[in-house]
C-alpha atoms as a PDB file:
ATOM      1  CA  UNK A   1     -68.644  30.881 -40.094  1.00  0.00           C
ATOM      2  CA  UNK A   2     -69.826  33.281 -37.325  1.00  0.00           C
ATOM      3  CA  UNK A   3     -67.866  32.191 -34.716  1.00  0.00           C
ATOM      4  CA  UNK A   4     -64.197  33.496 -35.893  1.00  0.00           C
ATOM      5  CA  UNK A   5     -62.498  29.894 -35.116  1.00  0.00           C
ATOM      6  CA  UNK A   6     -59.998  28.443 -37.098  1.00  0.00           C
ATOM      7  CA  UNK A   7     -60.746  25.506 -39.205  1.00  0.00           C
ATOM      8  CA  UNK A   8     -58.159  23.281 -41.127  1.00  0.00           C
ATOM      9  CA  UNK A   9     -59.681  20.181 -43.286  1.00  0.00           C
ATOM     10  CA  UNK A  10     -57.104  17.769 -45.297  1.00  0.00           C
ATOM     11  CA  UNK A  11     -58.789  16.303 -48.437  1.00  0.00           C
ATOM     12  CA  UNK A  12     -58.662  12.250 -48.146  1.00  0.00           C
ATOM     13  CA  UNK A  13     -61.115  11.492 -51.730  1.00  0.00           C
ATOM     14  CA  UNK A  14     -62.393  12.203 -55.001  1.00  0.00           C
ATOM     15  CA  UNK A  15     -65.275  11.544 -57.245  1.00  0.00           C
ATOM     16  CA  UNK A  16     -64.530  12.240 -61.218  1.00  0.00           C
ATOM     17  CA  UNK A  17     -67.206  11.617 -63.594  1.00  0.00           C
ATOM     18  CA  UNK A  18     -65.742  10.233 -67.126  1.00  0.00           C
ATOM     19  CA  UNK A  19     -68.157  10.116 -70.109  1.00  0.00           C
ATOM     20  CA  UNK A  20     -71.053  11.855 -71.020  1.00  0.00           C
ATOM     21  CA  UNK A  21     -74.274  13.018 -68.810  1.00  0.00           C
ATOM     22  CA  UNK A  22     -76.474  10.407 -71.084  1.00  0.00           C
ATOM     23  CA  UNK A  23     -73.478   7.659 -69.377  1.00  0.00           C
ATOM     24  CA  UNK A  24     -70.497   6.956 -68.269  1.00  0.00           C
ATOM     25  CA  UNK A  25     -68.243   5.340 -65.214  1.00  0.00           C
ATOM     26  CA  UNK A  26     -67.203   6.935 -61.681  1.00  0.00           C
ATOM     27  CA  UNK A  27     -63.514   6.471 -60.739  1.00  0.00           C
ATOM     28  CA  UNK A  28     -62.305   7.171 -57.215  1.00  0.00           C
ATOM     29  CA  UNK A  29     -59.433   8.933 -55.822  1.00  0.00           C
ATOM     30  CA  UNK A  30     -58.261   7.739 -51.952  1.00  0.00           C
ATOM     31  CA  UNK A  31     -55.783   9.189 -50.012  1.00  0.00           C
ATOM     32  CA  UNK A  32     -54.237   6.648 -47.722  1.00  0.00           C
ATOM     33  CA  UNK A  33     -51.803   6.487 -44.738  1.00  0.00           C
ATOM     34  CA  UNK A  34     -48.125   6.460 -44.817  1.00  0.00           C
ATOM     35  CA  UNK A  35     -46.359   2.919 -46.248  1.00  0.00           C
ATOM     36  CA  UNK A  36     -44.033   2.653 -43.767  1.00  0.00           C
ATOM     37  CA  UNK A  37     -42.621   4.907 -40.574  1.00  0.00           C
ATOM     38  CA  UNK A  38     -39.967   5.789 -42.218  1.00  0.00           C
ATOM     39  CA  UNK A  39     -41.966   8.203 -44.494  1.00  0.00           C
ATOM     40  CA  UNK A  40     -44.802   8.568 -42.202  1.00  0.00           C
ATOM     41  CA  UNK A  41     -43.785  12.064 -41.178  1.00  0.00           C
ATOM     42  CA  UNK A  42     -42.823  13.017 -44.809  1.00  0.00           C
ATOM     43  CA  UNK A  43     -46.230  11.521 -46.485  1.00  0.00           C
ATOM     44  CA  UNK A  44     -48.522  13.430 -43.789  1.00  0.00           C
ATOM     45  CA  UNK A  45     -48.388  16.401 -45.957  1.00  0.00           C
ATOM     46  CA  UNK A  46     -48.964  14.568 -49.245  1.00  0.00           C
ATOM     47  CA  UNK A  47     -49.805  11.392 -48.641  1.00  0.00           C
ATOM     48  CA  UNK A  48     -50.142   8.350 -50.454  1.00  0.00           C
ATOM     49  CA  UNK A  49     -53.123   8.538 -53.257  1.00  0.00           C
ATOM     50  CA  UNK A  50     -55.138   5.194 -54.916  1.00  0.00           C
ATOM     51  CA  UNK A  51     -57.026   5.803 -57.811  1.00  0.00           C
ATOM     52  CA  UNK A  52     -60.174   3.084 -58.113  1.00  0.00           C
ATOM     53  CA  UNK A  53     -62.314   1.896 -60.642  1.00  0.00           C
ATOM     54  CA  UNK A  54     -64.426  -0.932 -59.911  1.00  0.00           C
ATOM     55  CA  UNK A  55     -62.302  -4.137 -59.039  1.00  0.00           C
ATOM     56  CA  UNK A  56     -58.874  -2.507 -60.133  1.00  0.00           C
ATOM     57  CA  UNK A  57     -56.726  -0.296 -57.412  1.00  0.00           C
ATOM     58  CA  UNK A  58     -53.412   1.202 -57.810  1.00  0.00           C
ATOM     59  CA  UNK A  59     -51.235   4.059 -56.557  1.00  0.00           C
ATOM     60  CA  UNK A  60     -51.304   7.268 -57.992  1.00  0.00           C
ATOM     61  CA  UNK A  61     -49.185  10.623 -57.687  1.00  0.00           C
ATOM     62  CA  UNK A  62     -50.513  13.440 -56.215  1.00  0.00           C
ATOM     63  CA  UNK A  63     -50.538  15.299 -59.504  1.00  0.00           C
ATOM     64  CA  UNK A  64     -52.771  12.926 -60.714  1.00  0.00           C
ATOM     65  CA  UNK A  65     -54.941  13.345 -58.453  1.00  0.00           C
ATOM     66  CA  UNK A  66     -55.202  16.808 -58.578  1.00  0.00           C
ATOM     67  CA  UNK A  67     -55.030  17.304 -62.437  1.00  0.00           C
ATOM     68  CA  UNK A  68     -59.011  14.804 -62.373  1.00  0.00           C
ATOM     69  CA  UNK A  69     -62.135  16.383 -63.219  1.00  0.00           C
ATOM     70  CA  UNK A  70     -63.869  16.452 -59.523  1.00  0.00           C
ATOM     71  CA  UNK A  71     -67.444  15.561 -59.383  1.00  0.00           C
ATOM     72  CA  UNK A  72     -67.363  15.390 -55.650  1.00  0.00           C
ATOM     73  CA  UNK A  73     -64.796  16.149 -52.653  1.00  0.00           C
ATOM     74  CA  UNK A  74     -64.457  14.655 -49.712  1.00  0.00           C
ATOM     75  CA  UNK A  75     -62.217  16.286 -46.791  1.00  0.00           C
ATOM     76  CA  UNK A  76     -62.261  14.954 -42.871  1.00  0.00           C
ATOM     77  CA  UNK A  77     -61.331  18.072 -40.310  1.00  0.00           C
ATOM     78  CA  UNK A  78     -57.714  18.100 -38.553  1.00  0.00           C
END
């Protein structure tokens, strides 16, 4: 960055690879808003996390999600 500004991004998903590179299966990690307002200011740090894989969704820790194999990050800017 040349221009010296300040840039904060929060990461909101994850790609992880499982298998081999001859095949395999991609599983997604999605970070989602708070579940209610009570814990809306408390989850903005951490959020809520879904891990995906194909039709089946559930919630996740963020432990999980950070202890995954990455293939690819995705991050929005705040």
């Amino acid at each position: 960055c040349t221009d010296h500004d300040n840039y904060d991004y929060r990461l909101v998903g994850v790609v992880e690879h499982l298998g081999t590179m001859r095949g395999g299966h991609y599983v997604a990690y999605v970070r989602g808003g708070p579940k209610n307002k009570v814990k809306a200011k408390k989850e903005s740090v951490g959020g809520v996390w879904y891990h995906a894989s194909d039709v089946y969704v559930r919630e996740v820790s963020l432990e999980e999600v950070l202890r995954c194999e990455a293939y690819i990050l995705f991050y929005e800017k705040i």
